[in-house]
C-alpha atoms as a PDB file:
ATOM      1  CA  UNK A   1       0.000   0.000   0.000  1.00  0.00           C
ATOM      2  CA  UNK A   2       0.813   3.663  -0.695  1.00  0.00           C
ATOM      3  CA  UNK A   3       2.058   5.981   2.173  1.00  0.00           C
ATOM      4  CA  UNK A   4      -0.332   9.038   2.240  1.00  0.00           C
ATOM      5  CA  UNK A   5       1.374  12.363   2.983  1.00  0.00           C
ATOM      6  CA  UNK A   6      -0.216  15.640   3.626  1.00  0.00           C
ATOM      7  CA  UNK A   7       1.629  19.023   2.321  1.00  0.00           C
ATOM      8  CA  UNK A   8       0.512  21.874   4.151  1.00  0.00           C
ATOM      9  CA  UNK A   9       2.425  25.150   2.552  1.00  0.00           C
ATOM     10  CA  UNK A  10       1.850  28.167   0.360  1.00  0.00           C
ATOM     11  CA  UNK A  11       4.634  27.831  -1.689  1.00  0.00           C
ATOM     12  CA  UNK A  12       3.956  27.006  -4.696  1.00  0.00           C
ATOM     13  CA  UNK A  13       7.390  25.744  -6.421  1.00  0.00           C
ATOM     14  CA  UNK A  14       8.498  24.009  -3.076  1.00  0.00           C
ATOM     15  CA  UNK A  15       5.364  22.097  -2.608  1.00  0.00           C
ATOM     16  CA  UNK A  16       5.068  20.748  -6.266  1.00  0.00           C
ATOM     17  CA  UNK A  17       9.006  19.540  -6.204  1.00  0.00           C
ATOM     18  CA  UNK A  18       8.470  17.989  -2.620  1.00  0.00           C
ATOM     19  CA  UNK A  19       5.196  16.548  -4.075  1.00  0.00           C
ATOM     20  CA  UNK A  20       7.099  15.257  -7.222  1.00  0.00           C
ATOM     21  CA  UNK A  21       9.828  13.517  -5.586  1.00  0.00           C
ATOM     22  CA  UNK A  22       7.557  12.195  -3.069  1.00  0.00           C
ATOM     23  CA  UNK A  23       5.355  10.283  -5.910  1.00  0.00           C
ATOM     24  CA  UNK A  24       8.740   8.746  -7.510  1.00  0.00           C
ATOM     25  CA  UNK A  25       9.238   6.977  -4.036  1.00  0.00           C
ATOM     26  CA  UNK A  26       5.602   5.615  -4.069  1.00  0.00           C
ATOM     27  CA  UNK A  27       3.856   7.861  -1.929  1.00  0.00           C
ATOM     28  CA  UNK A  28       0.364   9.359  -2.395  1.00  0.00           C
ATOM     29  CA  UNK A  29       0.710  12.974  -1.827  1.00  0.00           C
ATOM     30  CA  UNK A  30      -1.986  15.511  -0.769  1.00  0.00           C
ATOM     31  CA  UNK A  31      -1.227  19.055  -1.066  1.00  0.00           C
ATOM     32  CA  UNK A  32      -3.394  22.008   1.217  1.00  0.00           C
ATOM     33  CA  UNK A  33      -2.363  25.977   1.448  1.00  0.00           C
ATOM     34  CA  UNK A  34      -4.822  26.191   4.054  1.00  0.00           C
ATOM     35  CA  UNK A  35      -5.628  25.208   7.903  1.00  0.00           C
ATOM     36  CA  UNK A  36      -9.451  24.240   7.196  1.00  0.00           C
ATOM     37  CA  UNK A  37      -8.359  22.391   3.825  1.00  0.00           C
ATOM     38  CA  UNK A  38      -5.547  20.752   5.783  1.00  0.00           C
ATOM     39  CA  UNK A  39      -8.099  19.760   8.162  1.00  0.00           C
ATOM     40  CA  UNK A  40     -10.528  17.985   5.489  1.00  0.00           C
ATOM     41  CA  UNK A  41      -7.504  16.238   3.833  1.00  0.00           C
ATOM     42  CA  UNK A  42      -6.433  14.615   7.871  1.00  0.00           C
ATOM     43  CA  UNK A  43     -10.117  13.524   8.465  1.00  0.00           C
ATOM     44  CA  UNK A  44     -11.021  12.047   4.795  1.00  0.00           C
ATOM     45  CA  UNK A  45      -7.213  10.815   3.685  1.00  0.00           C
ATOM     46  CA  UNK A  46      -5.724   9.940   6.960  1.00  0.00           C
ATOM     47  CA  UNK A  47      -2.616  10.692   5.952  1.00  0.00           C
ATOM     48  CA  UNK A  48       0.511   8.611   7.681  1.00  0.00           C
ATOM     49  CA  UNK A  49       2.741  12.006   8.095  1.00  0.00           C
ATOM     50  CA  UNK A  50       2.439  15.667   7.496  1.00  0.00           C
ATOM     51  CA  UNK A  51       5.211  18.079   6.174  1.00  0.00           C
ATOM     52  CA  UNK A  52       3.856  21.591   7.681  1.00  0.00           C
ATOM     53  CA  UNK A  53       5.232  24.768   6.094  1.00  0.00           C
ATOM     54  CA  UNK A  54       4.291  28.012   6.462  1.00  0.00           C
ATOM     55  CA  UNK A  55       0.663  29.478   5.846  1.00  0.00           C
ATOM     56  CA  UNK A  56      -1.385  32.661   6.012  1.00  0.00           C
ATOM     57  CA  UNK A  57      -2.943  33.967   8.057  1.00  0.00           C
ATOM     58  CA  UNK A  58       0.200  34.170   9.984  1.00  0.00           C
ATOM     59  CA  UNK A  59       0.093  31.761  13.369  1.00  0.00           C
ATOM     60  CA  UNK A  60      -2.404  28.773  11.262  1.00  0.00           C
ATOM     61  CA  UNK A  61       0.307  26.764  10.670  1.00  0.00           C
ATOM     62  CA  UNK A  62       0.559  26.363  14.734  1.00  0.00           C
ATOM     63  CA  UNK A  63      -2.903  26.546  15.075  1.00  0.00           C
ATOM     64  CA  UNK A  64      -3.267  23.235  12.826  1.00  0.00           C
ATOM     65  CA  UNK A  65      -0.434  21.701  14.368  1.00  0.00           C
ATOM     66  CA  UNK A  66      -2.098  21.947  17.976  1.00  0.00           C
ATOM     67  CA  UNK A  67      -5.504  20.917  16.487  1.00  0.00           C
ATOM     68  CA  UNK A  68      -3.503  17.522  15.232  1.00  0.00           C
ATOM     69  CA  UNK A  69      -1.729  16.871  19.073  1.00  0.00           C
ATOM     70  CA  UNK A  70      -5.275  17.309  20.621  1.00  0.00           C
ATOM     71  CA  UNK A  71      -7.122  14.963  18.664  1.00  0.00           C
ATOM     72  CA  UNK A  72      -6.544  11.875  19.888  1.00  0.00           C
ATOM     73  CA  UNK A  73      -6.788  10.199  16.111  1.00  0.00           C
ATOM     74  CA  UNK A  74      -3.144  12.339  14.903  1.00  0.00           C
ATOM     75  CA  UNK A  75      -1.820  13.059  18.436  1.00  0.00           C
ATOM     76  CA  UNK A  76       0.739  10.700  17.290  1.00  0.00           C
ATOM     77  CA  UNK A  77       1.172  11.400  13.509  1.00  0.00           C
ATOM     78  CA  UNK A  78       4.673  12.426  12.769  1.00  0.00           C
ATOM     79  CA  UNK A  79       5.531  16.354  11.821  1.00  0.00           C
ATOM     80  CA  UNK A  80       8.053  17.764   9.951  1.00  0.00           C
ATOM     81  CA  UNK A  81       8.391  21.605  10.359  1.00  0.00           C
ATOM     82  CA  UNK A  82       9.753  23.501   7.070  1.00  0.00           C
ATOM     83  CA  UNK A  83      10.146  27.079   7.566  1.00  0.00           C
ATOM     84  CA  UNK A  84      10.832  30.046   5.638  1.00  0.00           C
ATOM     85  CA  UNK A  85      14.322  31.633   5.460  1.00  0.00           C
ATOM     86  CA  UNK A  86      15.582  32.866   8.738  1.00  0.00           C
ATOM     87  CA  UNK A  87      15.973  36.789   7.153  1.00  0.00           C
ATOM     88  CA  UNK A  88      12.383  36.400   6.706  1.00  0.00           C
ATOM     89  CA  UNK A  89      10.989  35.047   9.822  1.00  0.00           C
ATOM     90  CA  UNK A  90      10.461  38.593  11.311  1.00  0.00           C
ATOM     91  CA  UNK A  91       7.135  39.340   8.708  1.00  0.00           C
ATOM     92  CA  UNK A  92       6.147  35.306   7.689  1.00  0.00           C
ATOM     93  CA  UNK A  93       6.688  31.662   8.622  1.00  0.00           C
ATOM     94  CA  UNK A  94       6.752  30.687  12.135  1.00  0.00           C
ATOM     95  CA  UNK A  95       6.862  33.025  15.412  1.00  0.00           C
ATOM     96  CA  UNK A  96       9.806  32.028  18.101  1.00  0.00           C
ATOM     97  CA  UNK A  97       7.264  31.619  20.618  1.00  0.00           C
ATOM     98  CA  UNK A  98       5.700  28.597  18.575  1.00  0.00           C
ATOM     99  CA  UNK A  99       8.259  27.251  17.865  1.00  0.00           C
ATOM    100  CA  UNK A 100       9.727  26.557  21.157  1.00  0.00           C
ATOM    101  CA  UNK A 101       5.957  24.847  21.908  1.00  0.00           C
ATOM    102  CA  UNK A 102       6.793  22.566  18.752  1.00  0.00           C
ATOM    103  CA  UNK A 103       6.019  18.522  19.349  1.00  0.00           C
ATOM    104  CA  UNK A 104       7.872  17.905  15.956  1.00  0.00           C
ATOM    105  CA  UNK A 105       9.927  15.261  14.691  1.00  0.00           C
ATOM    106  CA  UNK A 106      11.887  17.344  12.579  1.00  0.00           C
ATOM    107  CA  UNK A 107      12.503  21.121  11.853  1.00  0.00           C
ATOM    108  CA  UNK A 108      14.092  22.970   8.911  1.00  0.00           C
ATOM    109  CA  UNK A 109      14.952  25.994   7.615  1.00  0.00           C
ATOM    110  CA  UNK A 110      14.416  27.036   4.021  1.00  0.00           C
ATOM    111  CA  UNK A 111      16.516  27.006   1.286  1.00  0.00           C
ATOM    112  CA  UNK A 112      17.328  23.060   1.992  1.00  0.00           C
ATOM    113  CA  UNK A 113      18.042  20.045  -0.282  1.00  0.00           C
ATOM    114  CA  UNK A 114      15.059  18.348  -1.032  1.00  0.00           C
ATOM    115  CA  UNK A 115      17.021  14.739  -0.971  1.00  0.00           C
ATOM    116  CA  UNK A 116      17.378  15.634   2.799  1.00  0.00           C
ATOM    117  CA  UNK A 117      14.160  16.116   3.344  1.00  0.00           C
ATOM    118  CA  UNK A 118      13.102  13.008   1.738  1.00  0.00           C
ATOM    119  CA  UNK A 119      15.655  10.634   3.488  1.00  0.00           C
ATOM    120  CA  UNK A 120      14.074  12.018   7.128  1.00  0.00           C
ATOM    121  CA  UNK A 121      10.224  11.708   5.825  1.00  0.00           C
ATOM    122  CA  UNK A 122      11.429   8.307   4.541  1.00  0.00           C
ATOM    123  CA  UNK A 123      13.171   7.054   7.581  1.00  0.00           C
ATOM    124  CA  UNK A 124       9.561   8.908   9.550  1.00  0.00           C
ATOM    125  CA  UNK A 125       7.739   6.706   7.502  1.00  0.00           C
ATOM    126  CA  UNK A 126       9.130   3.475   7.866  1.00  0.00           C
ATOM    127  CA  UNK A 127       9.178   3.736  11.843  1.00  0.00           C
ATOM    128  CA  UNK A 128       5.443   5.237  11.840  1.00  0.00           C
ATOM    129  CA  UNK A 129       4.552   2.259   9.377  1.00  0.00           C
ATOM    130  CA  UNK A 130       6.294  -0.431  10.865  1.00  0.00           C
ATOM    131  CA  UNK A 131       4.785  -3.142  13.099  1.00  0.00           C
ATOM    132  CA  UNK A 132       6.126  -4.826  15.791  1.00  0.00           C
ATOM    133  CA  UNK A 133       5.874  -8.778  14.960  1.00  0.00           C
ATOM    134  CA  UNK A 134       5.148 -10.847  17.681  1.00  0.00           C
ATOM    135  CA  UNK A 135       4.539 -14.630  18.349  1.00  0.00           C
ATOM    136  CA  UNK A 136       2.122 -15.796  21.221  1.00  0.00           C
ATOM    137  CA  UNK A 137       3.864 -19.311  23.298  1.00  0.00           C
ATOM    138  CA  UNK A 138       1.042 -20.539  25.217  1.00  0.00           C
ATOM    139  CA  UNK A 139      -0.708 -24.155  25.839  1.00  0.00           C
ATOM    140  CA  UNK A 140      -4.010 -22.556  26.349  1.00  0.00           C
ATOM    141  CA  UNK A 141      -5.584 -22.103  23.724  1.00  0.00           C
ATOM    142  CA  UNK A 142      -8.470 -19.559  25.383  1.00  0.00           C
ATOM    143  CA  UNK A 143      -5.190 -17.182  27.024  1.00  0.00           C
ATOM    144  CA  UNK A 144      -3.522 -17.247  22.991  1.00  0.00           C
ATOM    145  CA  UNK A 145      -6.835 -15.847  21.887  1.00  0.00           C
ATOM    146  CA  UNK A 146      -6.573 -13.227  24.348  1.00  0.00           C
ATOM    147  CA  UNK A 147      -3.458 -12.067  23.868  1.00  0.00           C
ATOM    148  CA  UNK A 148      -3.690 -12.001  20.110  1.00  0.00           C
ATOM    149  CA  UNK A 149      -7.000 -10.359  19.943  1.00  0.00           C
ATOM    150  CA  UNK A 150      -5.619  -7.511  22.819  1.00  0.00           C
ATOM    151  CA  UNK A 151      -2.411  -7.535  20.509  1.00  0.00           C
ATOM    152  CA  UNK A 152      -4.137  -7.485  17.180  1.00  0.00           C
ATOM    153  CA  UNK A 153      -6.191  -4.117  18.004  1.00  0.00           C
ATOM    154  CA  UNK A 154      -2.788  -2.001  17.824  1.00  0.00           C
ATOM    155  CA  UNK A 155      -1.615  -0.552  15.092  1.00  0.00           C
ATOM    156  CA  UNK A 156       1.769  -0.408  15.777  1.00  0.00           C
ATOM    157  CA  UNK A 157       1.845  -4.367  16.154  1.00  0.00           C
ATOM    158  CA  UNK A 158       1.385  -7.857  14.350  1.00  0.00           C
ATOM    159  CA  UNK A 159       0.708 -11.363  15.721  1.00  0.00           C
ATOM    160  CA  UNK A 160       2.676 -13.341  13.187  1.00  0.00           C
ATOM    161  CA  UNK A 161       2.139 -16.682  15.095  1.00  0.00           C
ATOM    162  CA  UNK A 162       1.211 -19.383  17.871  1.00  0.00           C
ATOM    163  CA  UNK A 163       2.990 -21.720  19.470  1.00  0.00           C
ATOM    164  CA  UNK A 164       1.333 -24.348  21.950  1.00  0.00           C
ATOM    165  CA  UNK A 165       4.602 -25.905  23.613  1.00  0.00           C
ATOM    166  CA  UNK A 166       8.191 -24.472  24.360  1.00  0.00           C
ATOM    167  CA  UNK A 167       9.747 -26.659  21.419  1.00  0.00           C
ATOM    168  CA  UNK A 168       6.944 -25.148  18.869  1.00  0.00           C
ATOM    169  CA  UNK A 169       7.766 -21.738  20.227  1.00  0.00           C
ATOM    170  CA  UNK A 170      11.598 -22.213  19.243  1.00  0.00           C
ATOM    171  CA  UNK A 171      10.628 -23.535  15.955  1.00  0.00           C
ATOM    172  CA  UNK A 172       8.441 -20.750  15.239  1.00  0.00           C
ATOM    173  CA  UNK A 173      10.879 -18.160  16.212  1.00  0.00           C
ATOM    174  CA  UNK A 174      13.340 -19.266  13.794  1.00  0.00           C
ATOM    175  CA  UNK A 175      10.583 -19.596  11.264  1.00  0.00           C
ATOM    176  CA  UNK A 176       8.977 -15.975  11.791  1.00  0.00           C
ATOM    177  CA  UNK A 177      11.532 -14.050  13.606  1.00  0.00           C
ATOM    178  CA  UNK A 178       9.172 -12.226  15.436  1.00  0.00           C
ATOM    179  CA  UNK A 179      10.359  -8.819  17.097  1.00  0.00           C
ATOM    180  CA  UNK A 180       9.090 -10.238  20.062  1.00  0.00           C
ATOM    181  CA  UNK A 181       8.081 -14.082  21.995  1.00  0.00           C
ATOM    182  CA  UNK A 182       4.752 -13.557  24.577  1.00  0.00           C
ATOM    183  CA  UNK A 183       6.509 -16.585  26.181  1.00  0.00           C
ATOM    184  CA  UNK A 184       4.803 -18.867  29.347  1.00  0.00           C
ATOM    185  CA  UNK A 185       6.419 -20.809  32.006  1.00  0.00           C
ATOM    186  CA  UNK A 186       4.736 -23.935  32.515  1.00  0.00           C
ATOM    187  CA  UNK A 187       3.995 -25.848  29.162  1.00  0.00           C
ATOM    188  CA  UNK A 188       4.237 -29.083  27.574  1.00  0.00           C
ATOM    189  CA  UNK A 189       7.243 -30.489  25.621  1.00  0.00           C
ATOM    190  CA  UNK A 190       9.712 -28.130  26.715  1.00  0.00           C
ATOM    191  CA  UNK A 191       9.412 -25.681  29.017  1.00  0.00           C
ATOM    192  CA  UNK A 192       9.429 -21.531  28.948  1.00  0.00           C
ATOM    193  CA  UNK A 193      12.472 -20.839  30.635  1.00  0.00           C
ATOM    194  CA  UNK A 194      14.593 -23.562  28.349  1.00  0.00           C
ATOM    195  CA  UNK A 195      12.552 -22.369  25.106  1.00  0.00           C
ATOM    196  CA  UNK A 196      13.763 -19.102  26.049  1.00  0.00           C
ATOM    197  CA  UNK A 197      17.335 -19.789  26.929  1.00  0.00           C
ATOM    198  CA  UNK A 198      17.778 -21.705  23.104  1.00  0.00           C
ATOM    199  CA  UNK A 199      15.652 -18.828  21.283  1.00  0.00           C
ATOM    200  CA  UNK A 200      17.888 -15.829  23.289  1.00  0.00           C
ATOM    201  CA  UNK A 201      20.971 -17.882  21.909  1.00  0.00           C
ATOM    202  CA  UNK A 202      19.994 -18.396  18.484  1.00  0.00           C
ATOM    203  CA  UNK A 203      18.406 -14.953  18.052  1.00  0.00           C
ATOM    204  CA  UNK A 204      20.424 -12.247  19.701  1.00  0.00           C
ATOM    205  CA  UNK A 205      17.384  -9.524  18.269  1.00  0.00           C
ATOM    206  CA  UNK A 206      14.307 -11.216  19.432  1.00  0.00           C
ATOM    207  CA  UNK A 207      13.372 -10.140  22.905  1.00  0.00           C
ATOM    208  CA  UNK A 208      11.243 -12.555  24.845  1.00  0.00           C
ATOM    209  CA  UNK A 209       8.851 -11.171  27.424  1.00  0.00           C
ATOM    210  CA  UNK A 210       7.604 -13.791  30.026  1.00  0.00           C
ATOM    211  CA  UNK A 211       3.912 -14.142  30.599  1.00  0.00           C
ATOM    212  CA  UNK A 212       2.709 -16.266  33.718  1.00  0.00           C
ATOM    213  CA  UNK A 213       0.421 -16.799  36.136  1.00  0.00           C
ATOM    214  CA  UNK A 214       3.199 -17.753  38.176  1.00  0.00           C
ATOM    215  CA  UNK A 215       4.857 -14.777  39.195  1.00  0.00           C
ATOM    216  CA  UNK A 216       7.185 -15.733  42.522  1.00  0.00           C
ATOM    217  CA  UNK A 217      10.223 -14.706  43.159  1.00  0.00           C
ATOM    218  CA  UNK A 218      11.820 -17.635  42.024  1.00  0.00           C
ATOM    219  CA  UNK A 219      10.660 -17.618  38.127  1.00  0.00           C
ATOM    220  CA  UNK A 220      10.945 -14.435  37.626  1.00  0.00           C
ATOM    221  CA  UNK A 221      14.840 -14.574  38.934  1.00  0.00           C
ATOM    222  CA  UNK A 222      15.122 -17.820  36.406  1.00  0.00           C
ATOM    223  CA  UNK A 223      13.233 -16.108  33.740  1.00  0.00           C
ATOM    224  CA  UNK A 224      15.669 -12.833  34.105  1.00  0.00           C
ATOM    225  CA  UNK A 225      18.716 -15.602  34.325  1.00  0.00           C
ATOM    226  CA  UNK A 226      17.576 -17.164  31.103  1.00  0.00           C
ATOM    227  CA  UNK A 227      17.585 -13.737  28.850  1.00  0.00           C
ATOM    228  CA  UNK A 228      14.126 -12.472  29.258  1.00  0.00           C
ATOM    229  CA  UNK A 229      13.147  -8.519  28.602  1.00  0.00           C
ATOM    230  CA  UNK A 230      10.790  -8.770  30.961  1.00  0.00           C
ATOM    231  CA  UNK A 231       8.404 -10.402  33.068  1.00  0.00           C
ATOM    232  CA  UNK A 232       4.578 -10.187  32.940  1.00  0.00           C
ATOM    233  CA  UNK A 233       2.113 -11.437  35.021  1.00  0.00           C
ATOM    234  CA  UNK A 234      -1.029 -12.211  33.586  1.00  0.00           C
ATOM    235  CA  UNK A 235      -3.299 -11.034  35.833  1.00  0.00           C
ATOM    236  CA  UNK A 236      -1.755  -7.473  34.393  1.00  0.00           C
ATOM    237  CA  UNK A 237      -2.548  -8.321  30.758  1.00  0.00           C
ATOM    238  CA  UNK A 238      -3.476  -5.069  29.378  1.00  0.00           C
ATOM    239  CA  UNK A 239      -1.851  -1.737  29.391  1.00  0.00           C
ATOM    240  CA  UNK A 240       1.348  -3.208  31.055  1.00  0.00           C
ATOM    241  CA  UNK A 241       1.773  -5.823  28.418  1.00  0.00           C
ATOM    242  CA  UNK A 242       1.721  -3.765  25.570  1.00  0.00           C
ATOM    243  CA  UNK A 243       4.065  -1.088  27.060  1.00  0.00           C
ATOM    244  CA  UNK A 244       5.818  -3.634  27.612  1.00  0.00           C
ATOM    245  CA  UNK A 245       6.159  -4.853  24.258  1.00  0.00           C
ATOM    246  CA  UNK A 246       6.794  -1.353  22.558  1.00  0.00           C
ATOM    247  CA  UNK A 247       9.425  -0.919  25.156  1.00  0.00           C
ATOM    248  CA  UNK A 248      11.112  -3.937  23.486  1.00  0.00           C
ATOM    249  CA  UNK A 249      11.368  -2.787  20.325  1.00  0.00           C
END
């Protein structure tokens, strides 16, 4: 699938060469010299990351980029700030005072290389689009569904398999390599904590995160001593899992 990016600037020459060498890499480009436009394009388009520029009236450009961290929809769409030339930052373009209340990921200055510009949306792009691939080792077949429907509802994040035993779960992790193993204790075959020592061993850039109900002392010292990232319990499935997981990767 296309990337969709949103151009929000008045410039007419810089918009239609960013635009240009934005399509050559595959993307789907909207274009808006307007705050309310800009607006329409983020609500019908959904565009994946926005390049703001600089817009009249003066202070819009800020006022749209505010609008898109309150809104809970783009509160995490990524930003790149391109502003006019410093000598004419005094009548256009944006004030100091927003600028130092900026939640960008990148700012720039006009005149600048537009094969910069594209390597950083690129690179943007690629970590805003990318999805964290994890496989589910479980023998319960109810707590897998769990986990992968809680897991499946993200958008940062994939559930590339299941395993039902330690042995499957080492098998499937050099199959997949998965970002990350949901790994239990207590399972047939083989074990969590010796699945996990093989798979931490074979696959120095797989983190495994321990999930189990049994959370003493003990296992969670042998499941730190084996390689894991971290240890879960389940009775905390929710919000701490998933933090958990980003904080992985």
């Amino acid at each position: 699938m296309k990337t969709r990016i949103l151009i929000v600037d008045q410039e007419e020459e810089f918009t239609a060469k960013l635009q240009a060498e934005l399509e050559k890499k595959g993307s789907e480009v909207f274009v808006a010299v307007e705050k309310l436009k800009a607006q329409e394009i983020v609500r019908t388009g959904k565009p994946q990351l926005i390049v703001l520029g600089a817009i009249k009236p003066r202070g819009d450009a800020f006022k749209l980029h505010q609008w898109l961290k309150k809104t809970p929809a783009t509160s995490n769409l990524p930003i790149v700030v391109v502003d006019v030339p410093p000598e004419k930052q005094s009548v256009s373009g944006w004030r100091r005072d927003e600028g130092l209340r900026l939640d960008v990921e990148d700012y720039f200055y006009r005149p600048l290389k537009l094969s910069v510009l594209v390597s950083v949306i690129e690179k943007l792009l690629d970590k805003a689009t990318r999805k964290i691939r994890v496989l589910v080792a479980d023998d319960h077949a109810v707590v897998r569904e769990g986990i992968c429907a809680l897991v499946n509802l993200q958008k940062d994040m994939l559930i590339v398999g299941e395993a039902t035993d330690g042995q499957d779960a080492i098998e499937k992790t050099l199959q997949l390599m998965p970002n990350v193993v949901l790994m239990d204790i207590v399972m047939p075959v083989l074990n969590g904590i010796e699945a996990m020592k093989q798979i931490t061993s074979k696959c120095k850039d797989v983190k495994v995160l321990v999930l189990s109900q049994y959370d003493d002392e003990g296992n969670i010292t042998a499941s730190k001593q084996a390689g894991a990232f971290d240890f879960i319990p389940k009775k905390s499935v929710s919000t701490e899992l998933l933090e958990a997981i980003r904080m992985a990767c």
